[in-house]
Protein backbone atom coordinates (compact mmCIF):
# COMPACT_ATOMS: atom_id res chain seq x y z
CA UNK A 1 -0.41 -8.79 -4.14
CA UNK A 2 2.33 -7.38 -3.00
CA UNK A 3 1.82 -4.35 -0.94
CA UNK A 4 4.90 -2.04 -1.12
CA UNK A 5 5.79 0.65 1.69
CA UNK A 6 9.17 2.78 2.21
CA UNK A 7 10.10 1.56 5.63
CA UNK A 8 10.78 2.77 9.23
CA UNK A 9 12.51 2.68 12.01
CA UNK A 10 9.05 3.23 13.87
CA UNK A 11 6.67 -0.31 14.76
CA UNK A 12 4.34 2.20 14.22
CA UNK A 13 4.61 2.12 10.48
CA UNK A 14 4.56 -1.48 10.36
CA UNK A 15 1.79 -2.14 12.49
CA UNK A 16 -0.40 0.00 10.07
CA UNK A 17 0.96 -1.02 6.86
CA UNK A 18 0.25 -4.67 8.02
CA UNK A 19 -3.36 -3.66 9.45
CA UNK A 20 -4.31 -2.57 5.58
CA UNK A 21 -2.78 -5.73 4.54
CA UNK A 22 -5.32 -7.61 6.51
CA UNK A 23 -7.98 -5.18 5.93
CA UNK A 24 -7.27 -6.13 1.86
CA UNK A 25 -6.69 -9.93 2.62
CA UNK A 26 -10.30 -9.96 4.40
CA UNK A 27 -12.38 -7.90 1.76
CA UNK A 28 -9.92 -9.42 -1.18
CA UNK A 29 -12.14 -12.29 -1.77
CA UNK A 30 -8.83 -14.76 -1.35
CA UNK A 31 -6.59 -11.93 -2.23
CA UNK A 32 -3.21 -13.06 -0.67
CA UNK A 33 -1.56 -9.69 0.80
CA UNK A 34 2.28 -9.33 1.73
CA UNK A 35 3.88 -6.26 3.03
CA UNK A 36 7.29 -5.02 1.47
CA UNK A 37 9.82 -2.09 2.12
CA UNK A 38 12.23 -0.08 0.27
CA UNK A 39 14.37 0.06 3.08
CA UNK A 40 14.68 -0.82 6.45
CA UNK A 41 12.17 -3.19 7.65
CA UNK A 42 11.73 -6.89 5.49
CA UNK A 43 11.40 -8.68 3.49
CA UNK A 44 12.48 -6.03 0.84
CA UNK A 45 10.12 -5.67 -2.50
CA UNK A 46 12.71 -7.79 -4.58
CA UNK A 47 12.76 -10.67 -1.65
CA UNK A 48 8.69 -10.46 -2.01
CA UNK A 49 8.21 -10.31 -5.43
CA UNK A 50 10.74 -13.56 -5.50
CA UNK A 51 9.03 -14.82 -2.39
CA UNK A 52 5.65 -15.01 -4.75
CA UNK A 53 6.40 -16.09 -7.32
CA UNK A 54 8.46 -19.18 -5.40
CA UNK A 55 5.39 -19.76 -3.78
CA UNK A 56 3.93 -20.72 -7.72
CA UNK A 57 1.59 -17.56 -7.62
CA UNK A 58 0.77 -16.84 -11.53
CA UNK A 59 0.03 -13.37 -11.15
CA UNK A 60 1.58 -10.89 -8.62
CA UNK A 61 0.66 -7.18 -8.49
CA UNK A 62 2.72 -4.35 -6.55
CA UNK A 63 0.62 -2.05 -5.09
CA UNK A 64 3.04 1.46 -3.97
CA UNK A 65 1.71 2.37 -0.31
CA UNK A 66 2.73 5.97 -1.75
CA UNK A 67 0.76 9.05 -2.04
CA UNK A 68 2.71 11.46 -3.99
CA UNK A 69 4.75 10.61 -7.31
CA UNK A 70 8.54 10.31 -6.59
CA UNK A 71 12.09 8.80 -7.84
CA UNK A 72 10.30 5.70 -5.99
CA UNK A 73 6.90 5.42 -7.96
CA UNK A 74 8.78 6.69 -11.21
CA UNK A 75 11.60 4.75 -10.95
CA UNK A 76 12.63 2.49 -8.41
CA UNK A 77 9.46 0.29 -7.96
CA UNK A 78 9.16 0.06 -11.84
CA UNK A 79 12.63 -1.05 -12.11
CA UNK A 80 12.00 -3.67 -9.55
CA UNK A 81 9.20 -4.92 -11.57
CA UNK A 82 11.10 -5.23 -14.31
CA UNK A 83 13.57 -7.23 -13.09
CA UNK A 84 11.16 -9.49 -11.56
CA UNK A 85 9.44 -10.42 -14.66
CA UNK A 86 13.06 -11.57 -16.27
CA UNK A 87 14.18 -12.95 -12.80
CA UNK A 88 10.35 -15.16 -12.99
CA UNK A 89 9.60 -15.36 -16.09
CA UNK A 90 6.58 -18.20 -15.29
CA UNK A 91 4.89 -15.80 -13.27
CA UNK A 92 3.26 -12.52 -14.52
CA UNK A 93 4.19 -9.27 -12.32
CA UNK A 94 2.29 -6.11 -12.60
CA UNK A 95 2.72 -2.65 -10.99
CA UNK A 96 -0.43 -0.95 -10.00
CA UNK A 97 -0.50 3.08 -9.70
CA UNK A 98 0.66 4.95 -6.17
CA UNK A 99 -2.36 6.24 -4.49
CA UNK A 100 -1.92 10.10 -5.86
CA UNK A 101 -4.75 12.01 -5.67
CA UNK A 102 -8.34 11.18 -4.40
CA UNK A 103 -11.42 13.42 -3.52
CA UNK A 104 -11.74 10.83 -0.66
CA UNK A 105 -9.03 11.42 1.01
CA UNK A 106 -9.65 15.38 0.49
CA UNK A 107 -12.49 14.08 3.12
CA UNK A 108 -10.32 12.49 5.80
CA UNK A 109 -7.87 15.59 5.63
CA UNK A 110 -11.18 17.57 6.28
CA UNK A 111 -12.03 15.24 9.06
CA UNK A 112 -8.54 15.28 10.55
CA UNK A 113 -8.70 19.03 10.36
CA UNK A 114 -11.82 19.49 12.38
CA UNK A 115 -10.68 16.49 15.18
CA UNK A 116 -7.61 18.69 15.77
CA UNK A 117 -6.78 20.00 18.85
């Protein structure tokens, strides 16, 4: 899989975006996980959807590291996808929904809200 962020300036972002990456990889039972930005940091999504299927991966999903719906979930990642699958056409590319809404998180907002100081 190919786990998809925006990018930043901030080591910060990356450090966490990789830590989930390894959190997946571990529980994933084999899943292999790679980070990818829009911007910014790299590889970019394009270079890691390429990078996959190069690697002879049959199947490669794109997971958006995105909580709310945007030009990037409606449009940009899709387009990407897209072009992978006519760029690779031996492997098959998938894009799996942005996180959105989820009564579980509702609980970590809760539990941020109470740790605040």
């Amino acid at each position: 899989m190919v786990l998809a962020a925006h990018g930043s300036r901030r080591s910060e972002g990356q450090a966490t975006l990789l830590r989930y990456a390894r959190e997946l990889q571990t529980n994933g039972a084999g899943l292999r996980v790679v980070c990818a930005y829009l911007e910014i940091n790299r590889p970019n999504i394009p270079e890691a959807l390429g990078k996959m299927a190069g690697e002879g991966m049959d199947r490669v999903v794109l997971v958006p590291f995105f909580l709310l719906a945007g030009r990037h979930t409606r449009e940009d990642l899709p387009r990407m996808v897209r072009r992978a699958r006519r760029e690779y056409p031996g492997t098959k590319f998938y894009l799996a929904s942005f996180i959105g809404f989820d009564p579980r998180l509702s609980a970590i907002l809760a539990d941020r809200i109470q740790k605040a100081k």
